[in-house]
PDB file of N, CA and C in Angstrom:
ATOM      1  N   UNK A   1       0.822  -1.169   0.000  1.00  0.00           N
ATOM      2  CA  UNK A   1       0.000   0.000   0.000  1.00  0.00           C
ATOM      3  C   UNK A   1       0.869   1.236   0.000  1.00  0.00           C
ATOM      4  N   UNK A   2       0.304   2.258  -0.868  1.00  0.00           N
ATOM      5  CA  UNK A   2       1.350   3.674  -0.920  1.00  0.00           C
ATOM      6  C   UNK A   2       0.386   4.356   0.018  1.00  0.00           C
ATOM      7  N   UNK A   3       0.864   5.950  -0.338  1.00  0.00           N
ATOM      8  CA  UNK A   3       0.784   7.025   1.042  1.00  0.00           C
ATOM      9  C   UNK A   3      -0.565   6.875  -0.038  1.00  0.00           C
ATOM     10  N   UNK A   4      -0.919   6.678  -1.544  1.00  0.00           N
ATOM     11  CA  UNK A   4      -1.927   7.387  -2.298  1.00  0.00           C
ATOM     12  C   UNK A   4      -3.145   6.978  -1.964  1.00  0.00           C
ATOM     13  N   UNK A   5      -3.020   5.023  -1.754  1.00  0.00           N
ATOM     14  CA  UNK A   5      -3.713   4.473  -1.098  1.00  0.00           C
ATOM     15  C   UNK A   5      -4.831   4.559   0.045  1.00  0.00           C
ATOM     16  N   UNK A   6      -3.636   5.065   1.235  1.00  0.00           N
ATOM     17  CA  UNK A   6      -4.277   4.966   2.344  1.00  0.00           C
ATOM     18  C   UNK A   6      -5.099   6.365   2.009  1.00  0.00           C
ATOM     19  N   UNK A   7      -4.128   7.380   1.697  1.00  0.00           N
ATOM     20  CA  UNK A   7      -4.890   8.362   1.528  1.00  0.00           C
ATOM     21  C   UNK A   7      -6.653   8.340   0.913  1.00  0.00           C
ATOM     22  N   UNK A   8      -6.785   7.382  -0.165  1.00  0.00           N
ATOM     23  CA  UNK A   8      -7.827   6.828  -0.544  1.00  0.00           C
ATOM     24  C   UNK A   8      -8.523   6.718   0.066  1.00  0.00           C
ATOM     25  N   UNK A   9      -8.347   5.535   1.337  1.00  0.00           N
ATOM     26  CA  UNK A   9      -9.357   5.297   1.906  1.00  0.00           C
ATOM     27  C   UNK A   9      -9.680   6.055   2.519  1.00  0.00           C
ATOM     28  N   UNK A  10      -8.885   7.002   3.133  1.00  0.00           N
ATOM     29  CA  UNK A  10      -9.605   8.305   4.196  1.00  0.00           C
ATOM     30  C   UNK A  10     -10.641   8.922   3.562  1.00  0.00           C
ATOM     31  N   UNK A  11     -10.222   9.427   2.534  1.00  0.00           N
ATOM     32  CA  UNK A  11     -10.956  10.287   2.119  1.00  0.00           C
ATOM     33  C   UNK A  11     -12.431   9.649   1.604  1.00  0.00           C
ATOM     34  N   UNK A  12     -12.422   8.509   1.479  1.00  0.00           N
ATOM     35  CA  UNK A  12     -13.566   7.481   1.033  1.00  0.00           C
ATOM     36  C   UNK A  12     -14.854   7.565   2.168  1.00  0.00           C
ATOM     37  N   UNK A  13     -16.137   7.729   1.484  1.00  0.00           N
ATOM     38  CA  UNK A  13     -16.996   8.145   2.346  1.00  0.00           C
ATOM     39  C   UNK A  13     -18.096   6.679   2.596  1.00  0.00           C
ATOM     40  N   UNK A  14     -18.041   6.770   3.898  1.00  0.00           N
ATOM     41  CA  UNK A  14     -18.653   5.573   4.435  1.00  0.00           C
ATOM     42  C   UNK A  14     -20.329   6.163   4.136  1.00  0.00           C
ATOM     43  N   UNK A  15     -21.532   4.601   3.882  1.00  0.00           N
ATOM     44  CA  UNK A  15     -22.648   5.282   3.241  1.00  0.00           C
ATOM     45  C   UNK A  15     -23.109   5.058   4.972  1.00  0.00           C
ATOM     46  N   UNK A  16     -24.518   5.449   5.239  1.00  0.00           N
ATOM     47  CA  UNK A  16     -25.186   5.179   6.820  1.00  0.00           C
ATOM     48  C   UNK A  16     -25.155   3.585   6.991  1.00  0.00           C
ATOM     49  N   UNK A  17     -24.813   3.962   8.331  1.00  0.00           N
ATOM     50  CA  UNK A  17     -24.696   2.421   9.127  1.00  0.00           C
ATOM     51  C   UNK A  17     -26.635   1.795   8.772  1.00  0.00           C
ATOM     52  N   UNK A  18     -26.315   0.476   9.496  1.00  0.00           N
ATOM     53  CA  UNK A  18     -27.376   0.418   9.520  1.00  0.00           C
ATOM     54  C   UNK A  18     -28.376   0.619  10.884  1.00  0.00           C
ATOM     55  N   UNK A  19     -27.504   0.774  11.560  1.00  0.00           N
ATOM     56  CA  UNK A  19     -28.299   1.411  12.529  1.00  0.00           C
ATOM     57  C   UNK A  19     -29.288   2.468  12.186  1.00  0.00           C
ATOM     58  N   UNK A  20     -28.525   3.610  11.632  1.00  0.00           N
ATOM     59  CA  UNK A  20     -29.124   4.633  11.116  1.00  0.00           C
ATOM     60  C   UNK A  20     -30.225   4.189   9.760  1.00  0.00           C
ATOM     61  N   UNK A  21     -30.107   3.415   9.592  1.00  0.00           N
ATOM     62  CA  UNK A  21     -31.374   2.818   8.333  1.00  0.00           C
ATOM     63  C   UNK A  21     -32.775   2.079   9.436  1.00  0.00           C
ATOM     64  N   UNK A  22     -31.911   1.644  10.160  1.00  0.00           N
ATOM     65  CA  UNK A  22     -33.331   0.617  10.775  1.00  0.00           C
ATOM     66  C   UNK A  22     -33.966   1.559  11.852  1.00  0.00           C
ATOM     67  N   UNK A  23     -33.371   2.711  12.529  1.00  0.00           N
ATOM     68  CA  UNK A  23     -34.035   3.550  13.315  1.00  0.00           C
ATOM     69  C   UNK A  23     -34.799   4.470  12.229  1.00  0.00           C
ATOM     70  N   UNK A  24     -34.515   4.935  10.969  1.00  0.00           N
ATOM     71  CA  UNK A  24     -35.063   5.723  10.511  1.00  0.00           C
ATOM     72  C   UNK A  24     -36.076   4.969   9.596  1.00  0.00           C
ATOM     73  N   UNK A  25     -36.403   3.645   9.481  1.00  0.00           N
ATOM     74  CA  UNK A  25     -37.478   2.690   9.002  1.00  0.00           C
ATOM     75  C   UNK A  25     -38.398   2.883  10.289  1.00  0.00           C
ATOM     76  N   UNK A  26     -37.945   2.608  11.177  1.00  0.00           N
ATOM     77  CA  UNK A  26     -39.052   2.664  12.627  1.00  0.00           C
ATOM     78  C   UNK A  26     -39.584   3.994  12.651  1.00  0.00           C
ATOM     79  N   UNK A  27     -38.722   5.002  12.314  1.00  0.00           N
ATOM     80  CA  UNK A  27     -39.609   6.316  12.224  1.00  0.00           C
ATOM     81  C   UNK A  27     -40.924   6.507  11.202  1.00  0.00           C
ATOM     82  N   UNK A  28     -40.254   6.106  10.115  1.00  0.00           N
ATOM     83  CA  UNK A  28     -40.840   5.733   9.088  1.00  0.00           C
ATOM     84  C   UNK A  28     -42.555   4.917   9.130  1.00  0.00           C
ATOM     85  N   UNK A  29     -41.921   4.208   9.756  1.00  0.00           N
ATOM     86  CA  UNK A  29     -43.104   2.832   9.833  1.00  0.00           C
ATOM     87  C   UNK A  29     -44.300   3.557  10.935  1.00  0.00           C
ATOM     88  N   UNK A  30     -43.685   4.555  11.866  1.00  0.00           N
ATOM     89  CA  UNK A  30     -44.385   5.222  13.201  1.00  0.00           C
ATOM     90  C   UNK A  30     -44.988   6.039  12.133  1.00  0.00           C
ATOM     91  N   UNK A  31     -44.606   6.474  11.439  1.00  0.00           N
ATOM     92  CA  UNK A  31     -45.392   7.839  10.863  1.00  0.00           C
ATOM     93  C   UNK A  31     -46.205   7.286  10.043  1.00  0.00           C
ATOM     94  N   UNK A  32     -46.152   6.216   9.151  1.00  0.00           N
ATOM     95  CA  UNK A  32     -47.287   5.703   8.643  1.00  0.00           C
ATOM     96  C   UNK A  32     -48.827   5.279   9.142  1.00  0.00           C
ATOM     97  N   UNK A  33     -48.203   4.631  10.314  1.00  0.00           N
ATOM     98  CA  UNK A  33     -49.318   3.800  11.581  1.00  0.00           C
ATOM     99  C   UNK A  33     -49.843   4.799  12.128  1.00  0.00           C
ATOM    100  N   UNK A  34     -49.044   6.314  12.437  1.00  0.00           N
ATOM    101  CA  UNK A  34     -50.266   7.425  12.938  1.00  0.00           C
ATOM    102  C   UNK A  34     -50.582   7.661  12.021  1.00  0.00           C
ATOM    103  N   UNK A  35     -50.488   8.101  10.501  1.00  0.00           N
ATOM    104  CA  UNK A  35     -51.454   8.526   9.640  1.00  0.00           C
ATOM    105  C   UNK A  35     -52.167   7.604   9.464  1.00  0.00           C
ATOM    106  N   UNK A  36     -52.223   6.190   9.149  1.00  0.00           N
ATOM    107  CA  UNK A  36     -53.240   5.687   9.370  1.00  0.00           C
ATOM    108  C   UNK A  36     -54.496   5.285   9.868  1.00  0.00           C
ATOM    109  N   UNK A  37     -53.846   5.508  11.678  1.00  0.00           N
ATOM    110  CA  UNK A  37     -54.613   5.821  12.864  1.00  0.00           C
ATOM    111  C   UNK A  37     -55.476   6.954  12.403  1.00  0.00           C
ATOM    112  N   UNK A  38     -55.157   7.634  12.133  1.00  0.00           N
ATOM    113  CA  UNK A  38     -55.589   8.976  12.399  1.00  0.00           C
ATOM    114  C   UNK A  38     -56.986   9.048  11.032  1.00  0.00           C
ATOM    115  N   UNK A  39     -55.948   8.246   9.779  1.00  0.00           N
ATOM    116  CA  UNK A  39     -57.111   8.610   8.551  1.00  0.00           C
ATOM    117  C   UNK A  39     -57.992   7.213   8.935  1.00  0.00           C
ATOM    118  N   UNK A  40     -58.414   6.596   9.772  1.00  0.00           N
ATOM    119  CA  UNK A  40     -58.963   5.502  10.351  1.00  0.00           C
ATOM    120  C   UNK A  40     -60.268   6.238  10.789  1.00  0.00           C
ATOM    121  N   UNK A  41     -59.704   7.111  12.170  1.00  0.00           N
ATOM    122  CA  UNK A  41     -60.342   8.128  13.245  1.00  0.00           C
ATOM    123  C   UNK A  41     -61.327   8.897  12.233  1.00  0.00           C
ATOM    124  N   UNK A  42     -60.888   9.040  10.944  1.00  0.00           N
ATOM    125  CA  UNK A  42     -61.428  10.303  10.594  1.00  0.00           C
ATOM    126  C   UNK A  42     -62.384   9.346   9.874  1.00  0.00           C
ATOM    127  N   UNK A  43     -62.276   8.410   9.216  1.00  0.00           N
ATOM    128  CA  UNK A  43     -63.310   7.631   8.730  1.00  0.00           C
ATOM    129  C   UNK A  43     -64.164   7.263   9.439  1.00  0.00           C
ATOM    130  N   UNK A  44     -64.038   6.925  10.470  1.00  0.00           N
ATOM    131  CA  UNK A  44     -64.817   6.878  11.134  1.00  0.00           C
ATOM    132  C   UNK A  44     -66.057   7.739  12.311  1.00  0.00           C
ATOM    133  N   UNK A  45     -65.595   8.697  12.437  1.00  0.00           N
ATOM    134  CA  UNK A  45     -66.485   9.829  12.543  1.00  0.00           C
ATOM    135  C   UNK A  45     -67.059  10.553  11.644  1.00  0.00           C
ATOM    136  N   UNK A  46     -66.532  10.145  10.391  1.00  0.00           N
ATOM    137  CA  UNK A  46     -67.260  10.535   9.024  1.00  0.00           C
ATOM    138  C   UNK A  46     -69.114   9.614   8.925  1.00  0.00           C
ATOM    139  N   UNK A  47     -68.284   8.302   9.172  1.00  0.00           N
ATOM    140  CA  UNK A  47     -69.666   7.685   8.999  1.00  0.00           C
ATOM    141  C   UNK A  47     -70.651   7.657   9.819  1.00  0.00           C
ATOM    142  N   UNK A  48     -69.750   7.821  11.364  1.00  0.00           N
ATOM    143  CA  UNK A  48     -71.181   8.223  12.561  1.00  0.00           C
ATOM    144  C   UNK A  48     -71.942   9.234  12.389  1.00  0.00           C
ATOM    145  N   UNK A  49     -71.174  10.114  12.147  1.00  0.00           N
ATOM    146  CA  UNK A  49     -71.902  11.864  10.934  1.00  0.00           C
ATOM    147  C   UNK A  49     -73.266  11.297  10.142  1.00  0.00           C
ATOM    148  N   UNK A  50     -72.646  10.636   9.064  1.00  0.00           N
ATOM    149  CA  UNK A  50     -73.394  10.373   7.969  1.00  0.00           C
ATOM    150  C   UNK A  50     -74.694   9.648   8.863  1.00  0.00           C
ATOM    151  N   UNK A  51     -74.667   8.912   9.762  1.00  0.00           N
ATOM    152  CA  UNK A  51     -75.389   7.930  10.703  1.00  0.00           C
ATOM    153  C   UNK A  51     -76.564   8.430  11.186  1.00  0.00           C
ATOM    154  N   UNK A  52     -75.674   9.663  12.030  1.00  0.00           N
ATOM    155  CA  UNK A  52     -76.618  10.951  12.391  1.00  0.00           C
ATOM    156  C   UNK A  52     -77.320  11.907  11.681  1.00  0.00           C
ATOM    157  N   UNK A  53     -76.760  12.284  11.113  1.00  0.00           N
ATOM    158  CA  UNK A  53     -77.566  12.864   9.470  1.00  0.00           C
ATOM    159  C   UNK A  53     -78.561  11.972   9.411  1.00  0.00           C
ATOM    160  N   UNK A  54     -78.703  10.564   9.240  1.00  0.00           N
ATOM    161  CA  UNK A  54     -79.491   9.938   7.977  1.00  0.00           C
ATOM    162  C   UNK A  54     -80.815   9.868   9.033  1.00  0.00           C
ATOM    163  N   UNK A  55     -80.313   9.474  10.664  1.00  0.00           N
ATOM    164  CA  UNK A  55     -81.482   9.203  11.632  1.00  0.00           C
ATOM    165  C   UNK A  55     -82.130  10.702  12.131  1.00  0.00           C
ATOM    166  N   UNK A  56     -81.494  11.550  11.806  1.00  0.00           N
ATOM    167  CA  UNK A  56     -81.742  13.279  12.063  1.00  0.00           C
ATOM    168  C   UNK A  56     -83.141  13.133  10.672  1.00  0.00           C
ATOM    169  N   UNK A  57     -83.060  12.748   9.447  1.00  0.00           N
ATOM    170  CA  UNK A  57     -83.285  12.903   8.085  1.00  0.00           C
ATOM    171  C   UNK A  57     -84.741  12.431   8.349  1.00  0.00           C
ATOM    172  N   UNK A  58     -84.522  10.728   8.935  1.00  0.00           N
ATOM    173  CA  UNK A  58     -85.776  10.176   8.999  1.00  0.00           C
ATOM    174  C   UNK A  58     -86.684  10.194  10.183  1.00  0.00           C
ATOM    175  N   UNK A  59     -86.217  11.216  10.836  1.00  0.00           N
ATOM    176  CA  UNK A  59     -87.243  11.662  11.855  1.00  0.00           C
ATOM    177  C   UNK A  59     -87.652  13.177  11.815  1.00  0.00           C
ATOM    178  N   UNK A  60     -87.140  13.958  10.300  1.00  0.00           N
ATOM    179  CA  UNK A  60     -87.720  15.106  10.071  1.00  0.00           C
ATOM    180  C   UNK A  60     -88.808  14.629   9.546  1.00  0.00           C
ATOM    181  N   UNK A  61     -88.408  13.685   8.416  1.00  0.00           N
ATOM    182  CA  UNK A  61     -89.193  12.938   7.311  1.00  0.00           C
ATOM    183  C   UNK A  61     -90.547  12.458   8.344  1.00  0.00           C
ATOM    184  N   UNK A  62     -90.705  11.774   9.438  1.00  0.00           N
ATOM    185  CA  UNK A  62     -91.820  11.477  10.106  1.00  0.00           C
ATOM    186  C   UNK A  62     -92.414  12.410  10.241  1.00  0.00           C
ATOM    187  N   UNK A  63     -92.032  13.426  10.579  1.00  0.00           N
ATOM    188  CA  UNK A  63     -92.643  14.381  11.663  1.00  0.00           C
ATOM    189  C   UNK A  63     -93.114  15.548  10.306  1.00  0.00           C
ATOM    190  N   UNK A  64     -92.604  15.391   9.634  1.00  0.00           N
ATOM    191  CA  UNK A  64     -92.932  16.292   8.342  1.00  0.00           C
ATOM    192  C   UNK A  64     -94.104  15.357   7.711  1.00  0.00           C
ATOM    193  N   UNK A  65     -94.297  14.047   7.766  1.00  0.00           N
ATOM    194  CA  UNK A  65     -95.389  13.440   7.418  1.00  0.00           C
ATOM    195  C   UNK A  65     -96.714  13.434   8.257  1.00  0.00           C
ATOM    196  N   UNK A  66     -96.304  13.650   9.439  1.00  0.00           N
ATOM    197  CA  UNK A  66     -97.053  13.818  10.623  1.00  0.00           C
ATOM    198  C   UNK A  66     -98.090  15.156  10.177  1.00  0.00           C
ATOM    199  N   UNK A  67     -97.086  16.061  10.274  1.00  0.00           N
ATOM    200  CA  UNK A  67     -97.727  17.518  10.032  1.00  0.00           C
ATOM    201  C   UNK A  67     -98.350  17.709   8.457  1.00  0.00           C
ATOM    202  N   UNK A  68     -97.693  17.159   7.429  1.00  0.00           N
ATOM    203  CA  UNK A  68     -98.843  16.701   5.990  1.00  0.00           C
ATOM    204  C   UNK A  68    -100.107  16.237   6.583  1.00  0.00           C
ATOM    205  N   UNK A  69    -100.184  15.383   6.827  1.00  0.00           N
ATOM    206  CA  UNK A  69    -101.625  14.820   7.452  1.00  0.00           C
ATOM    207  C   UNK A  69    -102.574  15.241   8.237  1.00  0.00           C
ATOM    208  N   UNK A  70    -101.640  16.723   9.056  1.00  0.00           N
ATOM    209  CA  UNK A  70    -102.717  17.064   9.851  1.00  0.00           C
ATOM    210  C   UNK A  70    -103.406  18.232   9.105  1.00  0.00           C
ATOM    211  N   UNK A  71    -102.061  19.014   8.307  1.00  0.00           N
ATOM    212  CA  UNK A  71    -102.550  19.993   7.593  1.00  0.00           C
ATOM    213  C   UNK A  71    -103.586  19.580   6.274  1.00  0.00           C
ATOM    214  N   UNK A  72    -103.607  18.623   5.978  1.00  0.00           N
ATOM    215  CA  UNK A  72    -104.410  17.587   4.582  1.00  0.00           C
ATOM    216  C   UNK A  72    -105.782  17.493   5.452  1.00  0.00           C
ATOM    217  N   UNK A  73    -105.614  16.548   6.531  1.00  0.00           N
ATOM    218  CA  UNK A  73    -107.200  17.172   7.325  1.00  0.00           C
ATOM    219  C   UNK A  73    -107.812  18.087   7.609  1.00  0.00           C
ATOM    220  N   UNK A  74    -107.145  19.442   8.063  1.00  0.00           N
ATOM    221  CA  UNK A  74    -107.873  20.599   8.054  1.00  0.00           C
ATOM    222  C   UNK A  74    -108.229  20.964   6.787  1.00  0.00           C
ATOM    223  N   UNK A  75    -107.285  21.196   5.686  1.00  0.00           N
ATOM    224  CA  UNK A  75    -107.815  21.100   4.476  1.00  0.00           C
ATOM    225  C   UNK A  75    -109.106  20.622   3.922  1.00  0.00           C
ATOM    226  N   UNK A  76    -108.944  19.754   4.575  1.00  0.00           N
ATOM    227  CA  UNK A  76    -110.279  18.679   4.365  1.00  0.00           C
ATOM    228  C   UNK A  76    -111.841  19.395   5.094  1.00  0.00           C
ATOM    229  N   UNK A  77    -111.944  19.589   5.571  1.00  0.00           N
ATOM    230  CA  UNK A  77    -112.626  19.907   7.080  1.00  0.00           C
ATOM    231  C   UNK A  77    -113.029  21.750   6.706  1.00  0.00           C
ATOM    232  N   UNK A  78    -111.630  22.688   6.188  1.00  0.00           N
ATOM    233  CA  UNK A  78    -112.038  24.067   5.833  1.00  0.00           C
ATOM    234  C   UNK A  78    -112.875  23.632   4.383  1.00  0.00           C
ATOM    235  N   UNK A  79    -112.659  22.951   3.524  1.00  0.00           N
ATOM    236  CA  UNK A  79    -113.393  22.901   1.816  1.00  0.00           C
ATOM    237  C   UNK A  79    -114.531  22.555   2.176  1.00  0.00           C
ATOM    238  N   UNK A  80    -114.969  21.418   3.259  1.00  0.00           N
ATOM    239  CA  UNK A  80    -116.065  20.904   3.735  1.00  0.00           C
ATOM    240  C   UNK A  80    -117.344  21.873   4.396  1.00  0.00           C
ATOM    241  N   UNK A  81    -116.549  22.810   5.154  1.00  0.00           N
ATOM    242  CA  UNK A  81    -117.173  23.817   5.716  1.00  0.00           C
ATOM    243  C   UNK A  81    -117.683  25.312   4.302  1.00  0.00           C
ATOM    244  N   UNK A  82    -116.570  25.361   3.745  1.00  0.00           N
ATOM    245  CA  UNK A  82    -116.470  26.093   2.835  1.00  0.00           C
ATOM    246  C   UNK A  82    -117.719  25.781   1.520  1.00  0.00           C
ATOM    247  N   UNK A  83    -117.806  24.187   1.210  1.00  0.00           N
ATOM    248  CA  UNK A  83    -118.489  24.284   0.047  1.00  0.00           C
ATOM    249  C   UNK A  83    -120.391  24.212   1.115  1.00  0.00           C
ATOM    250  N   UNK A  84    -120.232  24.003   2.506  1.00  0.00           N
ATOM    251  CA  UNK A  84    -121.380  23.905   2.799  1.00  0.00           C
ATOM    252  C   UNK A  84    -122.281  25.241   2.864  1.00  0.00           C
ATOM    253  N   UNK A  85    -121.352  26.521   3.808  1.00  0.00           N
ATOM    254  CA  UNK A  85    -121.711  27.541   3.417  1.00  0.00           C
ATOM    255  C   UNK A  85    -121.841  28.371   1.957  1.00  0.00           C
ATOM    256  N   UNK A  86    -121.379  27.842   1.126  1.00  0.00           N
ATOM    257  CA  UNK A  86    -121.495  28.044  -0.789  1.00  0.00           C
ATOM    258  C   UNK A  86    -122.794  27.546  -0.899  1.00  0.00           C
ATOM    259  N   UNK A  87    -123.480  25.824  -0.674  1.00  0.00           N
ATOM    260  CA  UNK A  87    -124.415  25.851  -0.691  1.00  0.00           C
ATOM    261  C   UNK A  87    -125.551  26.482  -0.268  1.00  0.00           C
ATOM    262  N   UNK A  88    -125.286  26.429   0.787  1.00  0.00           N
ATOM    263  CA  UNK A  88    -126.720  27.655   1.508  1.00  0.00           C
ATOM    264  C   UNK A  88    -126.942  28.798   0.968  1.00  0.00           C
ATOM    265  N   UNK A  89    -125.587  29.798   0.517  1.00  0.00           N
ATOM    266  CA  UNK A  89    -126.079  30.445  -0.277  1.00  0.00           C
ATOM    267  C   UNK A  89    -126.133  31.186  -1.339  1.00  0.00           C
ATOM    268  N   UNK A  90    -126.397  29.636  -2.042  1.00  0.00           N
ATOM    269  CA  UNK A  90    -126.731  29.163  -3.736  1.00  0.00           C
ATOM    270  C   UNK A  90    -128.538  29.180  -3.465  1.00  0.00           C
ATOM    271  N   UNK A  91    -128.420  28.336  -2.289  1.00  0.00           N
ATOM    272  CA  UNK A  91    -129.763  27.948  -1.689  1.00  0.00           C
ATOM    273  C   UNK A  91    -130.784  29.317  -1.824  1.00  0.00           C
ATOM    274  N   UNK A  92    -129.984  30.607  -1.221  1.00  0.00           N
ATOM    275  CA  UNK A  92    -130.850  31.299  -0.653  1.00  0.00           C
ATOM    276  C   UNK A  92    -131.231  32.364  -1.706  1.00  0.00           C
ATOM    277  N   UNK A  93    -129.752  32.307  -2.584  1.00  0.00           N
ATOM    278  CA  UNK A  93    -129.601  33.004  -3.939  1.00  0.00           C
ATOM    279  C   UNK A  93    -131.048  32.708  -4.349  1.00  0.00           C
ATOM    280  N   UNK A  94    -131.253  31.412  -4.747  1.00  0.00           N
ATOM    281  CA  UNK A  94    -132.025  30.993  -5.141  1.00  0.00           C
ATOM    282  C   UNK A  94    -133.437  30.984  -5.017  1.00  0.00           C
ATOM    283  N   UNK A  95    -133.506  30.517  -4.006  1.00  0.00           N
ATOM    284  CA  UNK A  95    -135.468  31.084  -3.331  1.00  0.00           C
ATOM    285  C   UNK A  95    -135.502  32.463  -3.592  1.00  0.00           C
ATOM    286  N   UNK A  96    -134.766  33.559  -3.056  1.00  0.00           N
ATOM    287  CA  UNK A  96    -134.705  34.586  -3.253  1.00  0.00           C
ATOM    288  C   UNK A  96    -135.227  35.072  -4.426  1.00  0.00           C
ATOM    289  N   UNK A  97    -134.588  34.327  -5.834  1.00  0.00           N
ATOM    290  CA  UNK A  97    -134.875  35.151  -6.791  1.00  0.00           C
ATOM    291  C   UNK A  97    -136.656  34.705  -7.160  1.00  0.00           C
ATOM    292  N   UNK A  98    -136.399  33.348  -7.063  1.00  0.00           N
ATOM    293  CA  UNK A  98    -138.127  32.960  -7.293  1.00  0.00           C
ATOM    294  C   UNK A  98    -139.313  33.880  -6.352  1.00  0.00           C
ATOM    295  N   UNK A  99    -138.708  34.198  -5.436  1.00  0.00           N
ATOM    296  CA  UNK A  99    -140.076  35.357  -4.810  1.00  0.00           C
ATOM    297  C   UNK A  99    -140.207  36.614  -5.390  1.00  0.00           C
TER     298      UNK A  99
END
């Protein structure tokens, strides 16, 4: 071996141990498993949302059917009243003019 040699190797650059590879895989691997965690978390309060929404939805939907029906009966009940007083006086229109 010459001085050019050794000199060589000094100057020769060592790549990362592996220490430094397998701690920075574990970092690695940690940061995946919380984003995962996390985009997990979020899926999942997405769909209890959606859950709540849908049981929020079908108990407007009742109660909005509820109140159709009651308002469809009065409906019912004012035309009823409405065409009875029309009759009477059609009724009275009527005698009226014959006298």
């Amino acid at each position: 071996m010459t001085d050019d040699d050794s000199d060589q190797k000094k100057d020769r650059r060592r790549g990362p141990s592996t220490y430094t590879l397998s701690f920075s895989g574990i970092i690695a691997v940690a940061g995946l498993l919380a984003s995962g965690v996390a985009t997990y978390s979020d899926v999942q309060n997405d769909i209890a949302s959606l859950k709540r929404g849908e049981l929020y939805q079908e108990r407007t939907n009742e109660r909005l059917s509820e109140e159709l029906k009651s308002a469809r009966g009065e409906q019912r009940e004012t035309m009823r009243e409405f065409n009875e007083k029309l009759d009477r006086i059609i009724d009275q229109w009527a005698h009226g003019r014959k006298r």
